[in-house]
PDB file of N, CA and C in Angstrom:
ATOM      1  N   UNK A   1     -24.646  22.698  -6.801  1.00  0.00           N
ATOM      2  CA  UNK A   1     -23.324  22.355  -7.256  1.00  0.00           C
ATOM      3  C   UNK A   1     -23.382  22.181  -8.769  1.00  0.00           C
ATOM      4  N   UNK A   2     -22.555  22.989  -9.550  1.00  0.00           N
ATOM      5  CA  UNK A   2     -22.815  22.874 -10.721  1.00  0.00           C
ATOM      6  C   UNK A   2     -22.015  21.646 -11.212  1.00  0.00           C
ATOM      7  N   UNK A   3     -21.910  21.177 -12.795  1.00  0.00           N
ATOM      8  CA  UNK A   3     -21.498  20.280 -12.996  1.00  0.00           C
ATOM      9  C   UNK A   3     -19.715  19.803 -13.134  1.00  0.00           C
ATOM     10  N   UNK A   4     -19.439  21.306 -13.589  1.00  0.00           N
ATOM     11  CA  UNK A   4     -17.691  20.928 -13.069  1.00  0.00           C
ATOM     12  C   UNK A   4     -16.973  20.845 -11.742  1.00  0.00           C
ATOM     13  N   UNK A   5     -17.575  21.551 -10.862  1.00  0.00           N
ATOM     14  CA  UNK A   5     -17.520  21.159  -9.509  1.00  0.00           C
ATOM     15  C   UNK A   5     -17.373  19.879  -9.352  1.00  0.00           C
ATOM     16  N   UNK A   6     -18.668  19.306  -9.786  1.00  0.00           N
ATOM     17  CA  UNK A   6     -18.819  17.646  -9.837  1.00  0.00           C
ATOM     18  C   UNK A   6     -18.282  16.848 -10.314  1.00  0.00           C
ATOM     19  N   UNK A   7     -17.658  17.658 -11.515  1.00  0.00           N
ATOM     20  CA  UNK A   7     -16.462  16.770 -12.262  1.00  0.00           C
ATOM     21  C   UNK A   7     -15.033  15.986 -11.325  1.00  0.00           C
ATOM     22  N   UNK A   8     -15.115  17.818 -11.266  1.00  0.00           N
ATOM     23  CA  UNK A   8     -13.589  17.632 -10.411  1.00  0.00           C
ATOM     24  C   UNK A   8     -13.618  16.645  -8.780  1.00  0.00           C
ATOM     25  N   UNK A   9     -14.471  16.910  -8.101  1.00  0.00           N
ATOM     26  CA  UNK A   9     -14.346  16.126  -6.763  1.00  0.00           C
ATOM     27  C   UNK A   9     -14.571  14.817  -6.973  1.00  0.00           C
ATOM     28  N   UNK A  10     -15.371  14.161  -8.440  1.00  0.00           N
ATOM     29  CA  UNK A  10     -15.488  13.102  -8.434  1.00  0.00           C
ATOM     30  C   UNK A  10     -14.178  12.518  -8.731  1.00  0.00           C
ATOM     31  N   UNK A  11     -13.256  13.151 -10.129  1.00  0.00           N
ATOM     32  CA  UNK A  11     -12.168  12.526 -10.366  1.00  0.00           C
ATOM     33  C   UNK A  11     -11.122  13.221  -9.028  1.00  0.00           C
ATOM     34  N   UNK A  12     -11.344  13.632  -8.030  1.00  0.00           N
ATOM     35  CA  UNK A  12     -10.496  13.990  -6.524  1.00  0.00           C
ATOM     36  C   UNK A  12     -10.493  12.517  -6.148  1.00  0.00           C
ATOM     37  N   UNK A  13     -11.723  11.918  -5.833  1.00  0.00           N
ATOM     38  CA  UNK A  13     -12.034  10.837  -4.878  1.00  0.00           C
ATOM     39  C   UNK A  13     -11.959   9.625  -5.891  1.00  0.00           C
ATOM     40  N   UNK A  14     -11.791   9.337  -6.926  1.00  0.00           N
ATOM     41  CA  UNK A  14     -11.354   8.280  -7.737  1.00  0.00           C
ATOM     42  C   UNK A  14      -9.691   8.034  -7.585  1.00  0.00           C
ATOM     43  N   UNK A  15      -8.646   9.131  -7.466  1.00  0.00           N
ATOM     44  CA  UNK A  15      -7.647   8.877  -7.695  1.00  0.00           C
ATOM     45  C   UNK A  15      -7.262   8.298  -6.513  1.00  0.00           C
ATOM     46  N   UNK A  16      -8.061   9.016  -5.194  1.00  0.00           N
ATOM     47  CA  UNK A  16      -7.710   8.153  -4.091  1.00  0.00           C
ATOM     48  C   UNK A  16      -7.695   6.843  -3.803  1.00  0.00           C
ATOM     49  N   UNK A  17      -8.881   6.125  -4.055  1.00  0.00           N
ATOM     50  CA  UNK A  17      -9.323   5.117  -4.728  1.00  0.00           C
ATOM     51  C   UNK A  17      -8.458   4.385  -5.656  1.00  0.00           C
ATOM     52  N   UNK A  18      -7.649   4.883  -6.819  1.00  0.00           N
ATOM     53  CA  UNK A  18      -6.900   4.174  -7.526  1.00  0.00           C
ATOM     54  C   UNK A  18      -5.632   3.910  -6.647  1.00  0.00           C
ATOM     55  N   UNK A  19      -5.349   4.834  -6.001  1.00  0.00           N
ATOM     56  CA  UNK A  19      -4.030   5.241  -5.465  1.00  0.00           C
ATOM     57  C   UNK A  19      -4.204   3.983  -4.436  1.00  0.00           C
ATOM     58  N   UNK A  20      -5.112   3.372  -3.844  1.00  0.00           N
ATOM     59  CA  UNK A  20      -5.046   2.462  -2.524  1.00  0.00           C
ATOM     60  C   UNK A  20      -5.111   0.838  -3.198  1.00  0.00           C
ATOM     61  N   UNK A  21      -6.142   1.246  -4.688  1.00  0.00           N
ATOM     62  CA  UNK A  21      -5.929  -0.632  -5.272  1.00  0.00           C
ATOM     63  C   UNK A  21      -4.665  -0.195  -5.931  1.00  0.00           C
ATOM     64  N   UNK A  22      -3.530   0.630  -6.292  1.00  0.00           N
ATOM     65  CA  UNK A  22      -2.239   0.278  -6.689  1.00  0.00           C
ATOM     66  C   UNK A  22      -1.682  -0.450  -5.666  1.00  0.00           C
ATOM     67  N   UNK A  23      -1.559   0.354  -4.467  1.00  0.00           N
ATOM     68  CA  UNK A  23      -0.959   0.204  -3.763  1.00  0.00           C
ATOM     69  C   UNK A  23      -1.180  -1.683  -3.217  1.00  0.00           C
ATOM     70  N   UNK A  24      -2.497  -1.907  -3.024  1.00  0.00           N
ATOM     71  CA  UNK A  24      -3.336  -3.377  -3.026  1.00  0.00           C
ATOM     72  C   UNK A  24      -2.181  -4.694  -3.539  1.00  0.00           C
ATOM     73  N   UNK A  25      -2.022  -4.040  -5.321  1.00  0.00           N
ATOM     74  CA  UNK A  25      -1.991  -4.778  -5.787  1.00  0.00           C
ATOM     75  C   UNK A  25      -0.328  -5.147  -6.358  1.00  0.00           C
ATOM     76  N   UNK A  26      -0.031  -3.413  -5.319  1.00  0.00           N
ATOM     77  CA  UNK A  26       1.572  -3.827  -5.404  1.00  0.00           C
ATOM     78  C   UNK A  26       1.806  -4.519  -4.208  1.00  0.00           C
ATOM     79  N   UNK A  27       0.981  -5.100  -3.346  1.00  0.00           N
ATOM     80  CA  UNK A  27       1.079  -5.758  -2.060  1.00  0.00           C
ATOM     81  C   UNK A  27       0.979  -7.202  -2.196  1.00  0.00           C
ATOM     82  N   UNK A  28       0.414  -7.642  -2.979  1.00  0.00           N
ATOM     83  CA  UNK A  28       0.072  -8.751  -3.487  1.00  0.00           C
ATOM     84  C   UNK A  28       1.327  -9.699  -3.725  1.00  0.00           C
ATOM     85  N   UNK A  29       1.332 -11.040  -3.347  1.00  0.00           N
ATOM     86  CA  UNK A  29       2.990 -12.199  -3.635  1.00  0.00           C
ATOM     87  C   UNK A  29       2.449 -12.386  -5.204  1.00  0.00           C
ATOM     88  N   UNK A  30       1.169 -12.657  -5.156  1.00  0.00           N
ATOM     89  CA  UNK A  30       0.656 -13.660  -6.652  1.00  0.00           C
ATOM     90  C   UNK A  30      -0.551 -13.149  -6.719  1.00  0.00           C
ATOM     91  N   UNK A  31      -0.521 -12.451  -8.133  1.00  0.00           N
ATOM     92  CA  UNK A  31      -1.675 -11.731  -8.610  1.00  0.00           C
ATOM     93  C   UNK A  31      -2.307 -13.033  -9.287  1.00  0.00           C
ATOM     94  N   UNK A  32      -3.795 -12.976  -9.343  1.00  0.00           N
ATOM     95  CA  UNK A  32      -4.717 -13.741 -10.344  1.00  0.00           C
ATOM     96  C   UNK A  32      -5.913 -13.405 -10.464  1.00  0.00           C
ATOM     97  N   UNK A  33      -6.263 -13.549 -11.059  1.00  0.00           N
ATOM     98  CA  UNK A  33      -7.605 -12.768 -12.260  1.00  0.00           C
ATOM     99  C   UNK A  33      -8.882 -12.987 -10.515  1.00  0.00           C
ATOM    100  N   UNK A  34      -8.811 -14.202 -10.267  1.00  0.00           N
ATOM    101  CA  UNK A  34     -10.247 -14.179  -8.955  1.00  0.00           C
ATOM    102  C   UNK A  34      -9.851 -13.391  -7.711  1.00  0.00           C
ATOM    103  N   UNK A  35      -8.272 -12.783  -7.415  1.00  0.00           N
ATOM    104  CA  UNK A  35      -8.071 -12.441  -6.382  1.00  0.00           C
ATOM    105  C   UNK A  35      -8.253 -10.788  -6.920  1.00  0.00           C
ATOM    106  N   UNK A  36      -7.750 -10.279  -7.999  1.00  0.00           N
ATOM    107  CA  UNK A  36      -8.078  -8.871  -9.021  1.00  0.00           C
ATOM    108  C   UNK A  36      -9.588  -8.935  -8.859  1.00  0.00           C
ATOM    109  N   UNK A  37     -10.546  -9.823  -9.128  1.00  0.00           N
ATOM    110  CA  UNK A  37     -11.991  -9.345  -8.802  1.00  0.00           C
ATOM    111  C   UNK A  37     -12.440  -9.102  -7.846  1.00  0.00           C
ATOM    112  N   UNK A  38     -11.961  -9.761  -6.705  1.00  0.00           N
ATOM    113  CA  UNK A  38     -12.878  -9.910  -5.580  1.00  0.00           C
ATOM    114  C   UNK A  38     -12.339  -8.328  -4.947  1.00  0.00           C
ATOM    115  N   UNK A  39     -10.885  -7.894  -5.347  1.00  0.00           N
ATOM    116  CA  UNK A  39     -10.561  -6.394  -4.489  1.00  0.00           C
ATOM    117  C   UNK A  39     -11.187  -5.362  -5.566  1.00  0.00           C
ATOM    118  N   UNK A  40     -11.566  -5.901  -6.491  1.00  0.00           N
ATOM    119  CA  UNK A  40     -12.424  -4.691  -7.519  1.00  0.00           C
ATOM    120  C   UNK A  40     -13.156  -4.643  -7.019  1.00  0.00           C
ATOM    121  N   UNK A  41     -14.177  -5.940  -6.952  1.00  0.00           N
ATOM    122  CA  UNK A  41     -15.757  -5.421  -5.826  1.00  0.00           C
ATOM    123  C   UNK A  41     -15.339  -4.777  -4.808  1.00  0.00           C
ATOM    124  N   UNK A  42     -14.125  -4.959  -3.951  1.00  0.00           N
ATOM    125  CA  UNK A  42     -14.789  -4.387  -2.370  1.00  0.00           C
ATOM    126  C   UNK A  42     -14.872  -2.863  -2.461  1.00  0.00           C
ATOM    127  N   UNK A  43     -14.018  -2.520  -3.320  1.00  0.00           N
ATOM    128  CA  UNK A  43     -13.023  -1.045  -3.772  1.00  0.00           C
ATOM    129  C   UNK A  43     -14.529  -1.077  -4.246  1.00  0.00           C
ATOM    130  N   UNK A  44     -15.262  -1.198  -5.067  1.00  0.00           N
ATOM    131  CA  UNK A  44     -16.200  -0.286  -6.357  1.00  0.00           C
ATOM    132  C   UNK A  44     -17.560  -0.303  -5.214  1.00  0.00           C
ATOM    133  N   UNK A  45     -17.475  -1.527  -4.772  1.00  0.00           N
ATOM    134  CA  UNK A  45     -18.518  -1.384  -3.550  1.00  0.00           C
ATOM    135  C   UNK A  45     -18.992  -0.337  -2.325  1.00  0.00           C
ATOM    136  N   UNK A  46     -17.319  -0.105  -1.785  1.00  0.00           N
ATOM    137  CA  UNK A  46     -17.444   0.803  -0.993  1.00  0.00           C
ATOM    138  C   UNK A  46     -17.727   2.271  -1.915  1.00  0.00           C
ATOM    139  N   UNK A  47     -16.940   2.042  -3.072  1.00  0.00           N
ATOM    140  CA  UNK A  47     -17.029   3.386  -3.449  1.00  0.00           C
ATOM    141  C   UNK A  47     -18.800   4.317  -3.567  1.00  0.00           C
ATOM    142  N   UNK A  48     -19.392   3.104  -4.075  1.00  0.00           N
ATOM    143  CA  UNK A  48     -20.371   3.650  -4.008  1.00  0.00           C
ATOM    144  C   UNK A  48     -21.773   3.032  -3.282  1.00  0.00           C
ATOM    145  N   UNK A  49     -20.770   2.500  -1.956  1.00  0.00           N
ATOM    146  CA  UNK A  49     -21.938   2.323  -0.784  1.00  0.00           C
ATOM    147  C   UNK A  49     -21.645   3.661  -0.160  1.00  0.00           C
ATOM    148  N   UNK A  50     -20.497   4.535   0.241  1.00  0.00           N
ATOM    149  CA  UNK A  50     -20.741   5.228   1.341  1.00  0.00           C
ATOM    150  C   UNK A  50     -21.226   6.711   0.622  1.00  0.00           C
ATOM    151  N   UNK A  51     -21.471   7.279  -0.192  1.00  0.00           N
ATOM    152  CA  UNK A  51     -22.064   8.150  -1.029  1.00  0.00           C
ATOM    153  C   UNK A  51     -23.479   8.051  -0.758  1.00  0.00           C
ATOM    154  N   UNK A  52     -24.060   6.709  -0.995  1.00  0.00           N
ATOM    155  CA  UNK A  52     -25.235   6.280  -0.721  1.00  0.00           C
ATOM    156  C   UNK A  52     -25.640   6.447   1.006  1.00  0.00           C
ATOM    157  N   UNK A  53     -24.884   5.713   1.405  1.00  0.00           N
ATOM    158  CA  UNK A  53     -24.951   6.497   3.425  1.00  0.00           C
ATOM    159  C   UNK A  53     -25.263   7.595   3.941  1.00  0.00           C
ATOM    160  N   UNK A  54     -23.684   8.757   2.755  1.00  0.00           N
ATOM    161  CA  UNK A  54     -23.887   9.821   3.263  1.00  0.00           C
ATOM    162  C   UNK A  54     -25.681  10.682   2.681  1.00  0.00           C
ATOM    163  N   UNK A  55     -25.733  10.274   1.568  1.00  0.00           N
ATOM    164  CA  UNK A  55     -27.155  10.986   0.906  1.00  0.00           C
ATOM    165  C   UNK A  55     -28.198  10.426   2.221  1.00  0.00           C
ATOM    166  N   UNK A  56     -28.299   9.830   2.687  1.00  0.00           N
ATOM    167  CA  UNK A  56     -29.160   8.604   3.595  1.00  0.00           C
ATOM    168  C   UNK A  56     -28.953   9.895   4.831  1.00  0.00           C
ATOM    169  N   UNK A  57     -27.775   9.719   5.135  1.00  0.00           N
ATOM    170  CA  UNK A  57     -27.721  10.719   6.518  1.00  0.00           C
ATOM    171  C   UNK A  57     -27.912  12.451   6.230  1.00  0.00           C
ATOM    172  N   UNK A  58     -27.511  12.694   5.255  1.00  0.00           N
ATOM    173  CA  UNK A  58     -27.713  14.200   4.701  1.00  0.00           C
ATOM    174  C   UNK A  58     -29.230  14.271   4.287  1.00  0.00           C
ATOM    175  N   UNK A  59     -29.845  13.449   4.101  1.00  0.00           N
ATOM    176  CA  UNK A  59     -31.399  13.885   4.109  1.00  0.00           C
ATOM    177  C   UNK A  59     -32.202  13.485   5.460  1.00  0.00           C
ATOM    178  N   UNK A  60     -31.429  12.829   6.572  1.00  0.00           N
ATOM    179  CA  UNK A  60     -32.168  12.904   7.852  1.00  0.00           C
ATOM    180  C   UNK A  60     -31.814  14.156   8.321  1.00  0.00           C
ATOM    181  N   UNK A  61     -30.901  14.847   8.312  1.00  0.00           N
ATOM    182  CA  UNK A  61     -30.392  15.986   8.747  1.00  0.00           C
ATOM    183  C   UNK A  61     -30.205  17.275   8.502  1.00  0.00           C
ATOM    184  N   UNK A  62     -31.289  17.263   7.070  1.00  0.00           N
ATOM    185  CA  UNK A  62     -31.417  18.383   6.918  1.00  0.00           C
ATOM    186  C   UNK A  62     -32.611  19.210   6.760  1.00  0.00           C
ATOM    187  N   UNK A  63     -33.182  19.301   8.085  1.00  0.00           N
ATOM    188  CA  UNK A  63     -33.692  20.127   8.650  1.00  0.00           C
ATOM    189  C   UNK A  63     -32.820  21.125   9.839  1.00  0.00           C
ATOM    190  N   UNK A  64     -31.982  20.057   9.876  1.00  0.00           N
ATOM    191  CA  UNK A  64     -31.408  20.951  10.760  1.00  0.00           C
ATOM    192  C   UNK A  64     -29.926  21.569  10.465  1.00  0.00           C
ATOM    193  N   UNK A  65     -29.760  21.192   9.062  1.00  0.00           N
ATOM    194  CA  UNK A  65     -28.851  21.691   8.542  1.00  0.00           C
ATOM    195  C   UNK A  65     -29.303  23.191   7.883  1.00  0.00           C
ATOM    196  N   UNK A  66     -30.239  23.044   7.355  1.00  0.00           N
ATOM    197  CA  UNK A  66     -30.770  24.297   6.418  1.00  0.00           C
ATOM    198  C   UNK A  66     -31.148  25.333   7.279  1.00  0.00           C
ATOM    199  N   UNK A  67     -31.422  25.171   8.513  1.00  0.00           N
ATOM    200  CA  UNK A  67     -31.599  26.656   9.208  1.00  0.00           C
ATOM    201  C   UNK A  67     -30.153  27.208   9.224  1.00  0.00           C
ATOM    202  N   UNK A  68     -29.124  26.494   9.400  1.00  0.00           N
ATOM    203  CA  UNK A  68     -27.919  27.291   9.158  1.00  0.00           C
ATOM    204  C   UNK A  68     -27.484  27.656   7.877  1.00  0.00           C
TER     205      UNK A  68
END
């Protein structure tokens, strides 16, 4: 995968990401700075726990991916 490829799907899956803490934080009665952090971690957390998963499961599986 070259590097604009990489560009682009990364800023694909960021906007989604932005698009769900807007939405978060247009949900919100009363915004405040400790309740804005704690949905930044979960958001930045997941973002880059399940990347980490998938690399985790894409290298158990590829042996049996690469014959195809």
């Amino acid at each position: 995968m070259d590097f604009g490829t990489l560009l682009v799907l990364a800023v694909a899956l960021s906007m989604d990401a932005f698009a769900v803490a807007i939405c978060k934080g247009l949900a919100m009665k009363k915004i405040t700075i400790g309740k804005s952090l704690v949905v930044g971690l979960w958001f930045g957390g997941f973002q880059g726990l399940m990347p980490f998963i998938g690399y985790l499961l894409g290298t158990q599986f590829a042996g049996l991916i690469e014959s195809i």
